[in-house]
C-alpha atoms as a PDB file:
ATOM      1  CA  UNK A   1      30.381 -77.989  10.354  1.00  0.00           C
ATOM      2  CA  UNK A   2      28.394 -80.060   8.000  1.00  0.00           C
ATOM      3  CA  UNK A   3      24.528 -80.234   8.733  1.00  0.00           C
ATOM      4  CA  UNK A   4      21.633 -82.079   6.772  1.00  0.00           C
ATOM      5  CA  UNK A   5      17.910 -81.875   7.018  1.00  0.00           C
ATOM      6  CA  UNK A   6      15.082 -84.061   5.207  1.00  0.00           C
ATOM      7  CA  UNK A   7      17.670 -85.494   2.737  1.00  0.00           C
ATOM      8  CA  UNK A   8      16.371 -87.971  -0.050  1.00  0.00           C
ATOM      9  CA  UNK A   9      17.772 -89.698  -2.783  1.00  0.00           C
ATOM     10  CA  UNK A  10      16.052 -91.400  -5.179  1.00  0.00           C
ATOM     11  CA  UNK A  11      17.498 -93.500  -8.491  1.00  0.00           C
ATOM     12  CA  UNK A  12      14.943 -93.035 -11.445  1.00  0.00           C
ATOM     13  CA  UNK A  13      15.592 -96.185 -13.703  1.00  0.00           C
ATOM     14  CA  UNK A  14      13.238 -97.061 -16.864  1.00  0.00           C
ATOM     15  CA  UNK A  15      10.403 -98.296 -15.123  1.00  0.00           C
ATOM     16  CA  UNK A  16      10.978 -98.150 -11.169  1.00  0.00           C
ATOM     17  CA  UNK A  17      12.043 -95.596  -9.026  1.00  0.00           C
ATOM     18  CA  UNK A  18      14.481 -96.705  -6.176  1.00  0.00           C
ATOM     19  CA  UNK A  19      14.600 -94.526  -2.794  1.00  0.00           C
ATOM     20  CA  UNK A  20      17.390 -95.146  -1.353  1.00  0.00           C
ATOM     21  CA  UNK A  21      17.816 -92.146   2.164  1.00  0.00           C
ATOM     22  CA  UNK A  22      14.405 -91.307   3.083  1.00  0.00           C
ATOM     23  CA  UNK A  23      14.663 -88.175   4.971  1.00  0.00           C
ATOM     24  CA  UNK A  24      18.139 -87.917   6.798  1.00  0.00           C
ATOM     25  CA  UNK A  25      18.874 -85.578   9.414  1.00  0.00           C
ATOM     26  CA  UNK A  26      22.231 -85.709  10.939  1.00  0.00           C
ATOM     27  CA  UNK A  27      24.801 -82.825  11.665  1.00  0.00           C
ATOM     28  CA  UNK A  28      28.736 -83.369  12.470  1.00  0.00           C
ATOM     29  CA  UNK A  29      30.531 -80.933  14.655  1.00  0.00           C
ATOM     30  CA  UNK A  30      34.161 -80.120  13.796  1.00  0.00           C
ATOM     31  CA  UNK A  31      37.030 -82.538  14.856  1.00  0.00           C
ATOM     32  CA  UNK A  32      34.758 -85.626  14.690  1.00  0.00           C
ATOM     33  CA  UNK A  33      35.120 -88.985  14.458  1.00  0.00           C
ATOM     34  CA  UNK A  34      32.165 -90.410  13.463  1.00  0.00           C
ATOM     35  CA  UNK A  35      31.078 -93.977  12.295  1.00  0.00           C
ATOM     36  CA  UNK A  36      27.534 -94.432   9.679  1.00  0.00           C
ATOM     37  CA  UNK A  37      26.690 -98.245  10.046  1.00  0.00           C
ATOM     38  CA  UNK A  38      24.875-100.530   8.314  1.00  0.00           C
ATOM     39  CA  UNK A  39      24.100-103.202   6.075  1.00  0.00           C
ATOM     40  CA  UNK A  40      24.670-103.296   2.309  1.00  0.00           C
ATOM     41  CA  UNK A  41      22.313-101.698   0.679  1.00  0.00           C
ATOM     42  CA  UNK A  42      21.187 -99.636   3.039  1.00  0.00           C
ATOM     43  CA  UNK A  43      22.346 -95.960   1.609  1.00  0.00           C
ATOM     44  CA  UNK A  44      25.889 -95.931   3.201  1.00  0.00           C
ATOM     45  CA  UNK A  45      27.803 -95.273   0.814  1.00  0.00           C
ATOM     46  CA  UNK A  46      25.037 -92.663  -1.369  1.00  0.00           C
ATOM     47  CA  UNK A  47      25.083 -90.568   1.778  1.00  0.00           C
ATOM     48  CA  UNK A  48      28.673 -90.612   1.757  1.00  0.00           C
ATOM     49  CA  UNK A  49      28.544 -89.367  -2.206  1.00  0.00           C
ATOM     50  CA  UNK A  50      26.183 -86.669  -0.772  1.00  0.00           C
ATOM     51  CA  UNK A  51      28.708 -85.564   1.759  1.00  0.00           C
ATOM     52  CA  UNK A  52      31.638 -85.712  -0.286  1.00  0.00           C
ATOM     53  CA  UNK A  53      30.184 -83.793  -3.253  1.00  0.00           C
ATOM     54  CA  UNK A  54      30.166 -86.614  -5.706  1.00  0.00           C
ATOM     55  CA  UNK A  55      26.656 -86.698  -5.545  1.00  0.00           C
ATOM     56  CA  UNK A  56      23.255 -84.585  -5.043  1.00  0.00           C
ATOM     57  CA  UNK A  57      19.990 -85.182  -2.745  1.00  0.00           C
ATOM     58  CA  UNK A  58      17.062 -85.502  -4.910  1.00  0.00           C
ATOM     59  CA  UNK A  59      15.779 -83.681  -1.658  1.00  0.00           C
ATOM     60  CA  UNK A  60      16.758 -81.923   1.272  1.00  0.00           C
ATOM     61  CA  UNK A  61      19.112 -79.491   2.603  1.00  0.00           C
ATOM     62  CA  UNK A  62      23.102 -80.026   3.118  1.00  0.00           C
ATOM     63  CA  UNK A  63      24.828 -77.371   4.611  1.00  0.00           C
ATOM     64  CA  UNK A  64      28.790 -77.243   5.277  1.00  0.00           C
ATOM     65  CA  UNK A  65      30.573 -74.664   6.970  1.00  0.00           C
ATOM     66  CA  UNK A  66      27.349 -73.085   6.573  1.00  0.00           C
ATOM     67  CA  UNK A  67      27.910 -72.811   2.929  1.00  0.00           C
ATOM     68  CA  UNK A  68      23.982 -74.563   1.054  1.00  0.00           C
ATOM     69  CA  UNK A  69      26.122 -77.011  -1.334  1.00  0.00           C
ATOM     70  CA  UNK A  70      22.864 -77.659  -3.300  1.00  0.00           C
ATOM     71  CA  UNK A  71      23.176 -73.896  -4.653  1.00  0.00           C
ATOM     72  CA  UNK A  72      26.641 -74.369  -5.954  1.00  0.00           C
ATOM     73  CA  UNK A  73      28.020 -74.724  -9.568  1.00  0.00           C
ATOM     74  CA  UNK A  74      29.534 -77.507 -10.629  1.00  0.00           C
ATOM     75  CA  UNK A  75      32.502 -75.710 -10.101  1.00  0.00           C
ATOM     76  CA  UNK A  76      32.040 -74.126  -6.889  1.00  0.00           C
ATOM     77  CA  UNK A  77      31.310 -77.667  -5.881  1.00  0.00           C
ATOM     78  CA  UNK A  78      34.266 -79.260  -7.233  1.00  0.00           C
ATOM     79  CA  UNK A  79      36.858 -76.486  -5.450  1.00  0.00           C
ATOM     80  CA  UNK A  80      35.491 -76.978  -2.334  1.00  0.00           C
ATOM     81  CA  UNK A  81      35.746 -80.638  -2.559  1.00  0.00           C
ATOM     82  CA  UNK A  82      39.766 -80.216  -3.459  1.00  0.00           C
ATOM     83  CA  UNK A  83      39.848 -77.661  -0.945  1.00  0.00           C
ATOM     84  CA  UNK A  84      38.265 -79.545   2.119  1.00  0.00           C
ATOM     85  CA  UNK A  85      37.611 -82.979   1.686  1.00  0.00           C
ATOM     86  CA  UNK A  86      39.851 -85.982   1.425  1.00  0.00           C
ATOM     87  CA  UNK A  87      38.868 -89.468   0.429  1.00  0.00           C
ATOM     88  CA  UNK A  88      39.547 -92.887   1.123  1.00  0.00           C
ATOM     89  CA  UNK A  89      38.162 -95.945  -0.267  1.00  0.00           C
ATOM     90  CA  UNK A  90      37.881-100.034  -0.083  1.00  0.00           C
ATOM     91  CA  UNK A  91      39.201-100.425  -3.414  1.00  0.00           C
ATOM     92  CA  UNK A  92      42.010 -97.447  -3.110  1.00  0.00           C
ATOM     93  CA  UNK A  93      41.283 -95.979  -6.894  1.00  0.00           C
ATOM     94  CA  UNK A  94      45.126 -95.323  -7.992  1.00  0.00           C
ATOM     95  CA  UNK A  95      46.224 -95.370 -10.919  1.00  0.00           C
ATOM     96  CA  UNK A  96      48.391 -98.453 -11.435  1.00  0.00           C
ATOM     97  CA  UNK A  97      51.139 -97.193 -14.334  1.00  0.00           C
ATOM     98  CA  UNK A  98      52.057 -94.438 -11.788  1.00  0.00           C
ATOM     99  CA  UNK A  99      54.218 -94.541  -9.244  1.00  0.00           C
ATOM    100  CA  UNK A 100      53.244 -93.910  -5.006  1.00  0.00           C
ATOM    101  CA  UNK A 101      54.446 -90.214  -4.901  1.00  0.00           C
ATOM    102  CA  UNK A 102      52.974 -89.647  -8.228  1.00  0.00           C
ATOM    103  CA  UNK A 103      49.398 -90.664  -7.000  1.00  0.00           C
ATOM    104  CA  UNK A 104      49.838 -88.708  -4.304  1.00  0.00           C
ATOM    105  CA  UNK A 105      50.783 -85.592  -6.074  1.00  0.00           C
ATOM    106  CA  UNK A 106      47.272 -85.464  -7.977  1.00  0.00           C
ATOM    107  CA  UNK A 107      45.527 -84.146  -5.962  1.00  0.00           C
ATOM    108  CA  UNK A 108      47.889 -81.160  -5.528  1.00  0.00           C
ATOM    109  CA  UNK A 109      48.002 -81.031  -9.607  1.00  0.00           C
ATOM    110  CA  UNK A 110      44.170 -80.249  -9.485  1.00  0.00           C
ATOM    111  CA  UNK A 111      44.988 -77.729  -6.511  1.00  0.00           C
ATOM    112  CA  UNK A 112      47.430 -75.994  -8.992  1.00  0.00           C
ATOM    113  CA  UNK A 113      50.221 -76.215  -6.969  1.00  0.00           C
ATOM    114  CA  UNK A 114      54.143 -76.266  -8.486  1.00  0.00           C
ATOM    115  CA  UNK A 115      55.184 -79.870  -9.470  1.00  0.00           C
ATOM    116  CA  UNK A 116      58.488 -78.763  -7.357  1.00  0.00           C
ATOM    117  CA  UNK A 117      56.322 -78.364  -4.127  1.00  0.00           C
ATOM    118  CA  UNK A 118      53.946 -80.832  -4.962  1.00  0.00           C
ATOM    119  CA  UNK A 119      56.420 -83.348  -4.914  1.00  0.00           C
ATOM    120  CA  UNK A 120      57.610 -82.013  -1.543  1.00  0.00           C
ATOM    121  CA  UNK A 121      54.011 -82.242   0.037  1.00  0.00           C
ATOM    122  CA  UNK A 122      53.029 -85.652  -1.032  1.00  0.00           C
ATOM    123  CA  UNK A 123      56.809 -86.957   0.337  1.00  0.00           C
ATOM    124  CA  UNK A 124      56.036 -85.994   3.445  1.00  0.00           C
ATOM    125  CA  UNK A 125      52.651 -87.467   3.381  1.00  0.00           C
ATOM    126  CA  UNK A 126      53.518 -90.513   2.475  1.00  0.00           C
ATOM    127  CA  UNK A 127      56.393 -90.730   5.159  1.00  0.00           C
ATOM    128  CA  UNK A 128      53.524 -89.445   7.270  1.00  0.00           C
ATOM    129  CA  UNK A 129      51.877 -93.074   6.760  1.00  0.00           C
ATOM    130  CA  UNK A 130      55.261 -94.442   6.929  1.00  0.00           C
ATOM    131  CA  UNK A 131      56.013 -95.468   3.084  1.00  0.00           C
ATOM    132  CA  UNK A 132      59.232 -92.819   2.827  1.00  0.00           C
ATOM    133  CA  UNK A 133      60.602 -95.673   1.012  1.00  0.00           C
ATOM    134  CA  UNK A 134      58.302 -96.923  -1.123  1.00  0.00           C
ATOM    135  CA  UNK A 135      57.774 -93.431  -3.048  1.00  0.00           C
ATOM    136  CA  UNK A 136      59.236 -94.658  -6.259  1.00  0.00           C
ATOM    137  CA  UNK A 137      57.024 -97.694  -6.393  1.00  0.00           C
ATOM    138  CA  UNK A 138      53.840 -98.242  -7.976  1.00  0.00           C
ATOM    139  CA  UNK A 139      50.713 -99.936  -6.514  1.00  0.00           C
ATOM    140  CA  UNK A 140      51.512-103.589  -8.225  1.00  0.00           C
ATOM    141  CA  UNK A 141      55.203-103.565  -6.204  1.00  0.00           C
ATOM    142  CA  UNK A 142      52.909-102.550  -3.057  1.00  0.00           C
ATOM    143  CA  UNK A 143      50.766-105.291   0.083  1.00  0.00           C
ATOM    144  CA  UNK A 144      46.921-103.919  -0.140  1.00  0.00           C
ATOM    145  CA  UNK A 145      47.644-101.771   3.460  1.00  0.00           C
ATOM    146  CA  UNK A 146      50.734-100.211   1.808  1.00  0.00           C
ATOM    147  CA  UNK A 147      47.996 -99.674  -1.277  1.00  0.00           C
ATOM    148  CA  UNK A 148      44.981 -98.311   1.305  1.00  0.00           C
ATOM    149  CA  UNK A 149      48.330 -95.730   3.166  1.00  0.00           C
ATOM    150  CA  UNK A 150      49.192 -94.243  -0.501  1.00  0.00           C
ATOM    151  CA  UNK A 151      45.212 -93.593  -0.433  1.00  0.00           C
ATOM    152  CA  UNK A 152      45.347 -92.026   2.698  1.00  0.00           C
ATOM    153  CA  UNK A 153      48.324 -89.980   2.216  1.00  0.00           C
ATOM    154  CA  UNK A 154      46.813 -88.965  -1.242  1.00  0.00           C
ATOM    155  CA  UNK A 155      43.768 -88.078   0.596  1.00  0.00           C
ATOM    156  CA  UNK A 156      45.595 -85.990   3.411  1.00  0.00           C
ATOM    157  CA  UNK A 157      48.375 -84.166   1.185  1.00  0.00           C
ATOM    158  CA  UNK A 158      45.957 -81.189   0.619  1.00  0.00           C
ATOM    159  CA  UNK A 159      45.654 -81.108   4.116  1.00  0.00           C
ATOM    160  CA  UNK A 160      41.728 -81.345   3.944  1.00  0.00           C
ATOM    161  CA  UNK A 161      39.187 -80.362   6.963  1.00  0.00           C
ATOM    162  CA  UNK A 162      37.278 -83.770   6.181  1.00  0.00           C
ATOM    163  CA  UNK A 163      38.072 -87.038   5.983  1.00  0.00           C
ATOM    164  CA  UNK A 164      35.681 -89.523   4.116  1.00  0.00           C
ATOM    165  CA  UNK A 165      36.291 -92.919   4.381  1.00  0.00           C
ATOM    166  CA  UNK A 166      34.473 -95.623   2.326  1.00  0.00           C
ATOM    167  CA  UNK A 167      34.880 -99.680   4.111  1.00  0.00           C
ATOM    168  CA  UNK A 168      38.837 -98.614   4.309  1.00  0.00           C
ATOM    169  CA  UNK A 169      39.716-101.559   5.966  1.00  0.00           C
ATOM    170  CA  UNK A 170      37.683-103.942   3.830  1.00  0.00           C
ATOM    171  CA  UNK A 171      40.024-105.178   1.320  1.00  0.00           C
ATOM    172  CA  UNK A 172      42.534-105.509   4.254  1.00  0.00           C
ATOM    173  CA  UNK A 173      43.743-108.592   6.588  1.00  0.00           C
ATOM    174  CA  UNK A 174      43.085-107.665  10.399  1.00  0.00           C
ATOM    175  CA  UNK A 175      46.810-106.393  10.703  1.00  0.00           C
ATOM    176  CA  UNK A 176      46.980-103.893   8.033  1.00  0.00           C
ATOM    177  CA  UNK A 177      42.899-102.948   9.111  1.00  0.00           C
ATOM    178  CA  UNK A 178      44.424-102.462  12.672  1.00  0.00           C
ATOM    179  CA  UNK A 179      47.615-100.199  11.149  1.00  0.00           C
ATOM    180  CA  UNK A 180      44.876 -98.362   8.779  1.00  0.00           C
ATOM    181  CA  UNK A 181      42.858 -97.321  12.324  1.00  0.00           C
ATOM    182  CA  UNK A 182      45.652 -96.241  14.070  1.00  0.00           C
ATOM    183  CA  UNK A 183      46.592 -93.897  11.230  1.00  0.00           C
ATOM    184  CA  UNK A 184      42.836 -92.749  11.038  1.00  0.00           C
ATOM    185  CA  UNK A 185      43.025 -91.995  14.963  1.00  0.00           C
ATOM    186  CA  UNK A 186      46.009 -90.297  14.889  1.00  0.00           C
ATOM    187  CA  UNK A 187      44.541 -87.921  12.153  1.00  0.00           C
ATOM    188  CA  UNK A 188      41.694 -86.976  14.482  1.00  0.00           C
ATOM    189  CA  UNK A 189      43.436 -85.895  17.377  1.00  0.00           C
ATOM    190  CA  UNK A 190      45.234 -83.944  15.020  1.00  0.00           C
ATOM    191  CA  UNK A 191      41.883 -82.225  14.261  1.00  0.00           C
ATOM    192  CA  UNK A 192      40.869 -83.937  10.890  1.00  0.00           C
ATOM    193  CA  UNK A 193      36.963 -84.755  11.143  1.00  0.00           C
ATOM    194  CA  UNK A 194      36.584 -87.855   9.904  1.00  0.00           C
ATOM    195  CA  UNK A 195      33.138 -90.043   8.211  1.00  0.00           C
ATOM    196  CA  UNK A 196      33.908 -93.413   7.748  1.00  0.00           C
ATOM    197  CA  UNK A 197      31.278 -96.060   6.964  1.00  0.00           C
ATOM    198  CA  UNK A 198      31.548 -99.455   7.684  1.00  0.00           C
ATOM    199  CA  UNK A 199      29.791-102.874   8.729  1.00  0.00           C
ATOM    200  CA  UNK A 200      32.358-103.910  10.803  1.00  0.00           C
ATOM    201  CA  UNK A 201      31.296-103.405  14.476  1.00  0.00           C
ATOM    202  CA  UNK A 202      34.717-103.728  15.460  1.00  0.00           C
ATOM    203  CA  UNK A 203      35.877-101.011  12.942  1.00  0.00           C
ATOM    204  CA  UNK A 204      33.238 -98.787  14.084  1.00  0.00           C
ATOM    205  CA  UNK A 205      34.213 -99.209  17.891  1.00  0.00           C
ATOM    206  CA  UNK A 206      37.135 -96.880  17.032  1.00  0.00           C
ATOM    207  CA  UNK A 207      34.615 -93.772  16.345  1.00  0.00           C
ATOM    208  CA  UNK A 208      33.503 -91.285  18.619  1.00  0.00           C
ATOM    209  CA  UNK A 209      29.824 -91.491  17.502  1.00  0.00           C
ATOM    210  CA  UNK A 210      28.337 -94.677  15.518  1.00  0.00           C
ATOM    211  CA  UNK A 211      25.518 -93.230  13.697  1.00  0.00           C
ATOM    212  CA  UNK A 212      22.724 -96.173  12.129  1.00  0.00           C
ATOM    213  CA  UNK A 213      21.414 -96.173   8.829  1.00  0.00           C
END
């Protein structure tokens, strides 16, 4: 499913040059669960920008469903990324004046999809993470794990093929981590290949594969 060979990135400031992955190899098979762990700094989250589409290798290959994303458009990029990737992070990223359903339906907005049957699909993803009734509230009325399940049901109403997941239990107490990780492995054996990075050994325990960086 996704495969990458000889990836680099490099940051090109003023005066310096910063390498930050020096020639990553890794591939991911379909239905996943995979772990990257390591230490801050050490590329975790710029190979999870690389994955995800938000960013590009300076260097390398990255291949997914056998598709060369470094010969896309823009565009091309961007649709795929609707299409089959979902994302979850520490810090959740919703928007605050908006209400839980309403953050939920965005990504179904970019998709193009009805606001009728938008509204429909992000209801039932967000009683899928067990907030049916907290729909009509916004992320100020709402405990950081409620916040970090309004992520993931954002993340999983366009029913993506890949789950990213940025430190998604960092902002969290243990309990709501705990609740977070049983919604994450209940996604996978539902099929949903999942990339989470983390440097929380105990997090990572929950993955099939813990790859090192």
């Amino acid at each position: 499913m996704i495969m990458l060979k000889g990836i680099e990135k490099t940051y090109c400031g003023k005066e310096i040059k910063t390498k930050v992955l020096k020639g990553v190899d890794l591939s991911i098979s379909k239905g996943e669960f995979v772990c990257i762990f390591g230490e801050s700094g050490s590329g975790k989250s710029t190979l999870l920008n690389i994955l995800g589409l938000l960013d590009d290798a300076t260097i390398g290959t990255y291949k997914l469903d056998g598709v060369d994303i470094r010969k896309l458009s823009k565009k091309e990029s961007a649709f795929i990324r609707n299409q089959k990737i979902g994302f979850v992070f520490q810090s959740f990223f919703l928007m605050m004046k908006q209400t839980a359903l309403e953050n939920v339906c965005l990504p179904l907005t970019y998709a193009g999809i009805p606001k009728r049957k938008r509204k429909e699909i992000a209801a039932q993803a967000l009683k899928r993470v067990g907030l049916e009734d907290r729909i009509n509230y916004k992320p100020t009325q709402l405990s950081g794990g409620q916040c970090q399940r309004v992520a993931i049901a954002r993340a999983i109403s366009n029913h993506p093929k890949i789950l990213l997941a940025d430190e998604p239990t960092g902002a969290l107490d243990s309990k709501s981590g705990a609740q977070i990780m049983e919604l994450f492995q209940s996604l996978h054996e539902e099929g949903v290949t999942i990339i989470m990075i983390t440097h929380d050994s105990e997090i990572a325990s929950h993955a099939q594969r813990v790859i090192h960086i």
